[in-house]
Protein backbone atom coordinates (compact mmCIF):
# COMPACT_ATOMS: atom_id res chain seq x y z
CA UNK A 1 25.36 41.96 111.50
CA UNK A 2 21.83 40.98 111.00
CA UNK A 3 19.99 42.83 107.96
CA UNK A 4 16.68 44.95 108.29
CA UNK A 5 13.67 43.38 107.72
CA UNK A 6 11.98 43.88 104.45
CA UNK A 7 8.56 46.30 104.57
CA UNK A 8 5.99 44.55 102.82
CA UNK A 9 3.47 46.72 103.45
CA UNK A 10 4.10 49.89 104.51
CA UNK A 11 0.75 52.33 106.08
CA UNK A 12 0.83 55.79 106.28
CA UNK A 13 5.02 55.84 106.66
CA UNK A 14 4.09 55.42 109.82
CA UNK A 15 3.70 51.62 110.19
CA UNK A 16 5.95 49.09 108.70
CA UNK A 17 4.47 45.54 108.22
CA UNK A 18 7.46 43.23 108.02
CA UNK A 19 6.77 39.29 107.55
CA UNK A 20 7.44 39.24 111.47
CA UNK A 21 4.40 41.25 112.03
CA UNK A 22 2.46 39.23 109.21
CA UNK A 23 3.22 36.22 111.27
CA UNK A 24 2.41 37.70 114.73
CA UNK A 25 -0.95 38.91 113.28
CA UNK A 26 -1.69 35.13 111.70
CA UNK A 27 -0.18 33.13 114.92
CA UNK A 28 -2.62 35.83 117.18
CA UNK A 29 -5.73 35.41 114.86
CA UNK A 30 -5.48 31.07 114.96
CA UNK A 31 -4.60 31.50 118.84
CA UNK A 32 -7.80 33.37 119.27
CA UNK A 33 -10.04 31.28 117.54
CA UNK A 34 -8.81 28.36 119.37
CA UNK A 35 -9.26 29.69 122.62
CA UNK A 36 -12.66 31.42 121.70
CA UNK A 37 -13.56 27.76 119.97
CA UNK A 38 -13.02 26.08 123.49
CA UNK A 39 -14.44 28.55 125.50
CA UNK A 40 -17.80 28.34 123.90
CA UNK A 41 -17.11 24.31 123.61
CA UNK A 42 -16.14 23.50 127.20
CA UNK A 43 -17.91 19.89 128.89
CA UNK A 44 -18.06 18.44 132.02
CA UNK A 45 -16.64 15.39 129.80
CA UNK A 46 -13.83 16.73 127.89
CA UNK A 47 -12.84 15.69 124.41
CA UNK A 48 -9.70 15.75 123.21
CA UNK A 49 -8.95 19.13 122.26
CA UNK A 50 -10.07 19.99 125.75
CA UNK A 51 -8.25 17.19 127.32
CA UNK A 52 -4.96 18.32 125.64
CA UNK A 53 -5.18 22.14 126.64
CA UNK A 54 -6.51 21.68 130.39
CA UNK A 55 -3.29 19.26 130.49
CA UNK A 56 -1.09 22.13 129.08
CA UNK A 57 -3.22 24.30 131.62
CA UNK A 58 -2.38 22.32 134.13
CA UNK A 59 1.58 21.76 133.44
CA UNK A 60 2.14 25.57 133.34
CA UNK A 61 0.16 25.66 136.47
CA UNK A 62 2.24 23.41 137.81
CA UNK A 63 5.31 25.05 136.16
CA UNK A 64 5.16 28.17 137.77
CA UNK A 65 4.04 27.21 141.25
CA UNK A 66 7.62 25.81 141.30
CA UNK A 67 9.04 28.58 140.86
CA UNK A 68 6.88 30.81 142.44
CA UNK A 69 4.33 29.27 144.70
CA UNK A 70 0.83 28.17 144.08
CA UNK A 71 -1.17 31.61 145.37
CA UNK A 72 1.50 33.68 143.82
CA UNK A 73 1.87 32.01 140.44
CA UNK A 74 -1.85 31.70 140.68
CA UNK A 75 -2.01 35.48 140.61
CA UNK A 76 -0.02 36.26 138.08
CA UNK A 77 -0.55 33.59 135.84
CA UNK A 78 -2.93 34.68 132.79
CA UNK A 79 0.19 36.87 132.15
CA UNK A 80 2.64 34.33 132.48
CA UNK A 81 1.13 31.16 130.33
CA UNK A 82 0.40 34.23 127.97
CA UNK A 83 3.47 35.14 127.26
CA UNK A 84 5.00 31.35 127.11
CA UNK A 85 2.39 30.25 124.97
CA UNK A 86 2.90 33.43 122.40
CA UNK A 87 6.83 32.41 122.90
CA UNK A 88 6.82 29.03 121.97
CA UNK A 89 4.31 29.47 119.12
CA UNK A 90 6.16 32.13 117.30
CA UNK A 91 9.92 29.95 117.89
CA UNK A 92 8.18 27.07 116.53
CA UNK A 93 6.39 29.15 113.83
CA UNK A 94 9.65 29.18 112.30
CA UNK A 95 9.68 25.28 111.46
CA UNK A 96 6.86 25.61 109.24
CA UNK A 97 8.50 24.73 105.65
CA UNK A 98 9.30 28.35 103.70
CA UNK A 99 9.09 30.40 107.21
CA UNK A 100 12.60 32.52 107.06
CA UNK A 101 13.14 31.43 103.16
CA UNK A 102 10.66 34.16 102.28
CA UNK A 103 10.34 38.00 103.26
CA UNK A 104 6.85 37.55 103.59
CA UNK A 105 6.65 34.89 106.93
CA UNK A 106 9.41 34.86 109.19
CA UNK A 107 9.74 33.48 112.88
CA UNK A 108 8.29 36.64 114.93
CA UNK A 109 10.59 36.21 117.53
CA UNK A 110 13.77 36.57 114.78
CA UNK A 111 13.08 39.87 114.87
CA UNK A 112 14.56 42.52 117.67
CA UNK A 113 11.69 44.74 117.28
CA UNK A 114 9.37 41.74 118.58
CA UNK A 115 11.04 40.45 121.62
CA UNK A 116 12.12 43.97 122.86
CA UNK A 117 8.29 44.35 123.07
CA UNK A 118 8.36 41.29 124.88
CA UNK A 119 11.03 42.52 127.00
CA UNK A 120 8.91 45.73 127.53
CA UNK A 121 5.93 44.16 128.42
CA UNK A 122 7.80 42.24 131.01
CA UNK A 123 9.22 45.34 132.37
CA UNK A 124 5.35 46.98 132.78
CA UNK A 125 4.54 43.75 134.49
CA UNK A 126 7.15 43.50 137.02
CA UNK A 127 7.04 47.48 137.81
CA UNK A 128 3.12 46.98 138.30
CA UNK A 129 3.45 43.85 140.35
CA UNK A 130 6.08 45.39 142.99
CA UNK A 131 4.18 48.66 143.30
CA UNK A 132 0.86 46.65 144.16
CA UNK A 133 3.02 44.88 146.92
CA UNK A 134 3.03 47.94 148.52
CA UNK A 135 5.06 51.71 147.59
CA UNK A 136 7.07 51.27 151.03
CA UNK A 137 8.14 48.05 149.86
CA UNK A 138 8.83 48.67 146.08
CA UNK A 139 11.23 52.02 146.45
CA UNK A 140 13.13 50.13 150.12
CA UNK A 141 14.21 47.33 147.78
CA UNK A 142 16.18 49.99 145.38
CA UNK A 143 18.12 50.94 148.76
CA UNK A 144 18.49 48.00 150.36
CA UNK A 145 20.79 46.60 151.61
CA UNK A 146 22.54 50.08 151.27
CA UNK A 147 21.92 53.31 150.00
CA UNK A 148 24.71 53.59 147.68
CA UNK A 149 23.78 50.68 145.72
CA UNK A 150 20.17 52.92 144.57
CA UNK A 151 21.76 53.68 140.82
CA UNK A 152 23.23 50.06 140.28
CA UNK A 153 19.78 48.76 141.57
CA UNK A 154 17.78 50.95 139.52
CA UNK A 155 20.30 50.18 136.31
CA UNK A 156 19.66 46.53 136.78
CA UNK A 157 15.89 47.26 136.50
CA UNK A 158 16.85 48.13 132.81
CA UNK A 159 18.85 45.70 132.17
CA UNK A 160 17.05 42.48 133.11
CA UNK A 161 14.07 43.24 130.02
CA UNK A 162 17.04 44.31 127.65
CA UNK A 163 18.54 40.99 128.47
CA UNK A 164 15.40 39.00 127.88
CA UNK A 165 15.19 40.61 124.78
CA UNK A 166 18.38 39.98 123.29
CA UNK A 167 19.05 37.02 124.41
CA UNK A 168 15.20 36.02 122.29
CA UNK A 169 16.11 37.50 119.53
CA UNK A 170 19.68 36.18 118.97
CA UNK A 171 19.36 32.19 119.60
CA UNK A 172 15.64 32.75 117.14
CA UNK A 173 17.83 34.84 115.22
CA UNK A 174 20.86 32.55 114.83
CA UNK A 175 18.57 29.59 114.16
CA UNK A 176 16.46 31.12 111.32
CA UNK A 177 20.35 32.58 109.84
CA UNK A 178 21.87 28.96 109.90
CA UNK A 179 18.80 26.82 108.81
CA UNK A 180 18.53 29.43 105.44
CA UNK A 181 22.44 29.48 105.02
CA UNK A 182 22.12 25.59 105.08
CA UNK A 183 18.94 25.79 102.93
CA UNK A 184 21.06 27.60 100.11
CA UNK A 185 24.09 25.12 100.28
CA UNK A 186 22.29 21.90 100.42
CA UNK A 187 18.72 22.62 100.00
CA UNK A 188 17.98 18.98 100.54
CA UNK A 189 18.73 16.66 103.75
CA UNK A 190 20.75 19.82 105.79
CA UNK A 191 17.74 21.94 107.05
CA UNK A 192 16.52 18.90 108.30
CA UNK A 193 19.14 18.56 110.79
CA UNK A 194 18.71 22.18 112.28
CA UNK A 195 15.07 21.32 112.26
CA UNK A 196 15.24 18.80 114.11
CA UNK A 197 17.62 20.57 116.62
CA UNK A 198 14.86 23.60 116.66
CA UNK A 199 12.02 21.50 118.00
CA UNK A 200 14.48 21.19 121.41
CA UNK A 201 15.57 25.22 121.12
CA UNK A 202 12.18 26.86 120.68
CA UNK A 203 10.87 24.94 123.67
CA UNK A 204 13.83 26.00 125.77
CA UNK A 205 13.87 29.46 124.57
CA UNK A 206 10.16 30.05 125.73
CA UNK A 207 11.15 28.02 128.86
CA UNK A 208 13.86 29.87 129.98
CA UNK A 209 12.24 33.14 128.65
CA UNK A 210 9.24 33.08 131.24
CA UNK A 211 11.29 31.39 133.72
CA UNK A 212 13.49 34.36 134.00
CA UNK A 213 10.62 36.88 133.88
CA UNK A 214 9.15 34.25 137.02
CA UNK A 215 12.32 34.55 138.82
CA UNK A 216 12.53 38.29 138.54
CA UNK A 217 8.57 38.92 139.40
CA UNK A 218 9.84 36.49 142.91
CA UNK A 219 12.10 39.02 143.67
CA UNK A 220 9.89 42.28 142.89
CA UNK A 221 7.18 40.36 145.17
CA UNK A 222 9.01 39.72 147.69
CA UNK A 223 7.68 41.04 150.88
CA UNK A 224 9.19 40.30 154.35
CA UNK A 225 7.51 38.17 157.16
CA UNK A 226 6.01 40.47 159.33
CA UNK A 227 5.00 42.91 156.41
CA UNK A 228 2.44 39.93 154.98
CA UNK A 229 1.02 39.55 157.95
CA UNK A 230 0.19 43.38 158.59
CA UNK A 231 -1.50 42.73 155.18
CA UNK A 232 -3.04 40.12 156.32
CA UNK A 233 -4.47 41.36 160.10
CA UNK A 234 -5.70 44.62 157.56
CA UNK A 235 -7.75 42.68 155.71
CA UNK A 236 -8.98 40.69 158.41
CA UNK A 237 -9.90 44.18 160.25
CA UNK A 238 -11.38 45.31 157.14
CA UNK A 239 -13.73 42.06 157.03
CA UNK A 240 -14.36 42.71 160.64
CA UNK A 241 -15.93 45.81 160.00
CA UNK A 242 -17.59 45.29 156.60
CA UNK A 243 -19.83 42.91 158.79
């Protein structure tokens, strides 16, 4: 059993700041400044802060159109990179030295309360993205391929953010347990080991994090044949008469 994360501050006894939250709220703050920092320091020529994020920019680019396809990942990206980026920051937020030791800075993603936000948020996303394929086309796929499979289907909706979530939470979780139980029996040369180990983990975790959430926004999407190109011919007409 995992214990419950000490309040450090608490507002109102409404709102409990836990050293999760402190840590979202820092790794948020120093990811806005960096992107606002580029944003207003963008060249033609870039240097290498530039050069290293339009490369990262480009291999999640590249990333998703695997999975997805350029002009769909392409649509849906912003979201996407957003939530891989957040991911693998907070994972690897727990390497810093004292992250986990202390109440005050833990790994956000060691929490439950954090990734089943994460898990929520992906569940708002993929709702939204199969109801602006169409409202035909989002309720057929709860009865399809056969009626009776409308409460499983519909169950399953549920269940694929709840996975997400858990399965975040308990590999950060487990990590951040094991690196502090190793901490207090050999406080020097054994975290090292598991530190090492983590620099592989957090990258996988946000990898196969957002590659889930990918493959499940593929199958939300997924419209048949004939259907895109009714969308398309409507949009044509639409142009046609616009002129």
């Amino acid at each position: 059993m995992f214990e419950e994360s000490k309040v450090i501050i608490p507002i109102f006894g409404v709102l409990d700041v836990t050293g999760e939250v402190i840590t979202l709220w820092i790794i948020t703050a120093v990811l806005t400044a960096l992107c606002l920092i580029v944003r207003l320091t963008l060249k033609m020529r870039p240097g290498k802060l530039q050069n290293m994020l339009e490369t990262g920019v480009e291999y999640l680019d590249n990333f998703f159109a695997d999975i997805l396809g350029r002009e769909k990942s392409r649509k849906h990206f912003a979201f996407l990179a957003t939530t891989f980026i957040f991911v693998i920051f907070s994972n690897y937020s727990g390497l810093i030295p004292g992250v986990g030791l202390t109440d005050y800075v833990k790994a956000p993603t060691s929490s439950l309360s954090v990734t089943a936000g994460l898990g929520l948020l992906a569940f708002v996303f993929l709702q939204t993205a199969g109801l602006r394929c169409g409202v035909k086309h989002y309720f057929k796929r709860f009865v399809s391929p056969v009626f009776f499979m409308l409460p499983l289907l519909i169950l399953d909706e549920f269940i694929k953010p709840a996975s997400l979530a858990l399965r975040l939470f308990g590999n950060v979780f487990g990590e951040e347990t094991v690196t502090e139980e190793l901490y207090e029996l050999m406080p020097i040369g054994a975290p090292i080991v598991m530190m090492v180990l983590s620099l592989l983990f957090c990258a996988l975790q946000a990898i196969v994090f957002t590659t889930l959430v990918s493959i499940y926004l593929d199958e939300v999407t997924e419209v048949e044949e004939h259907e895109i190109n009714r969308q398309k011919n409507n949009k044509y007409i639409k142009r046609r008469k616009q002129k």
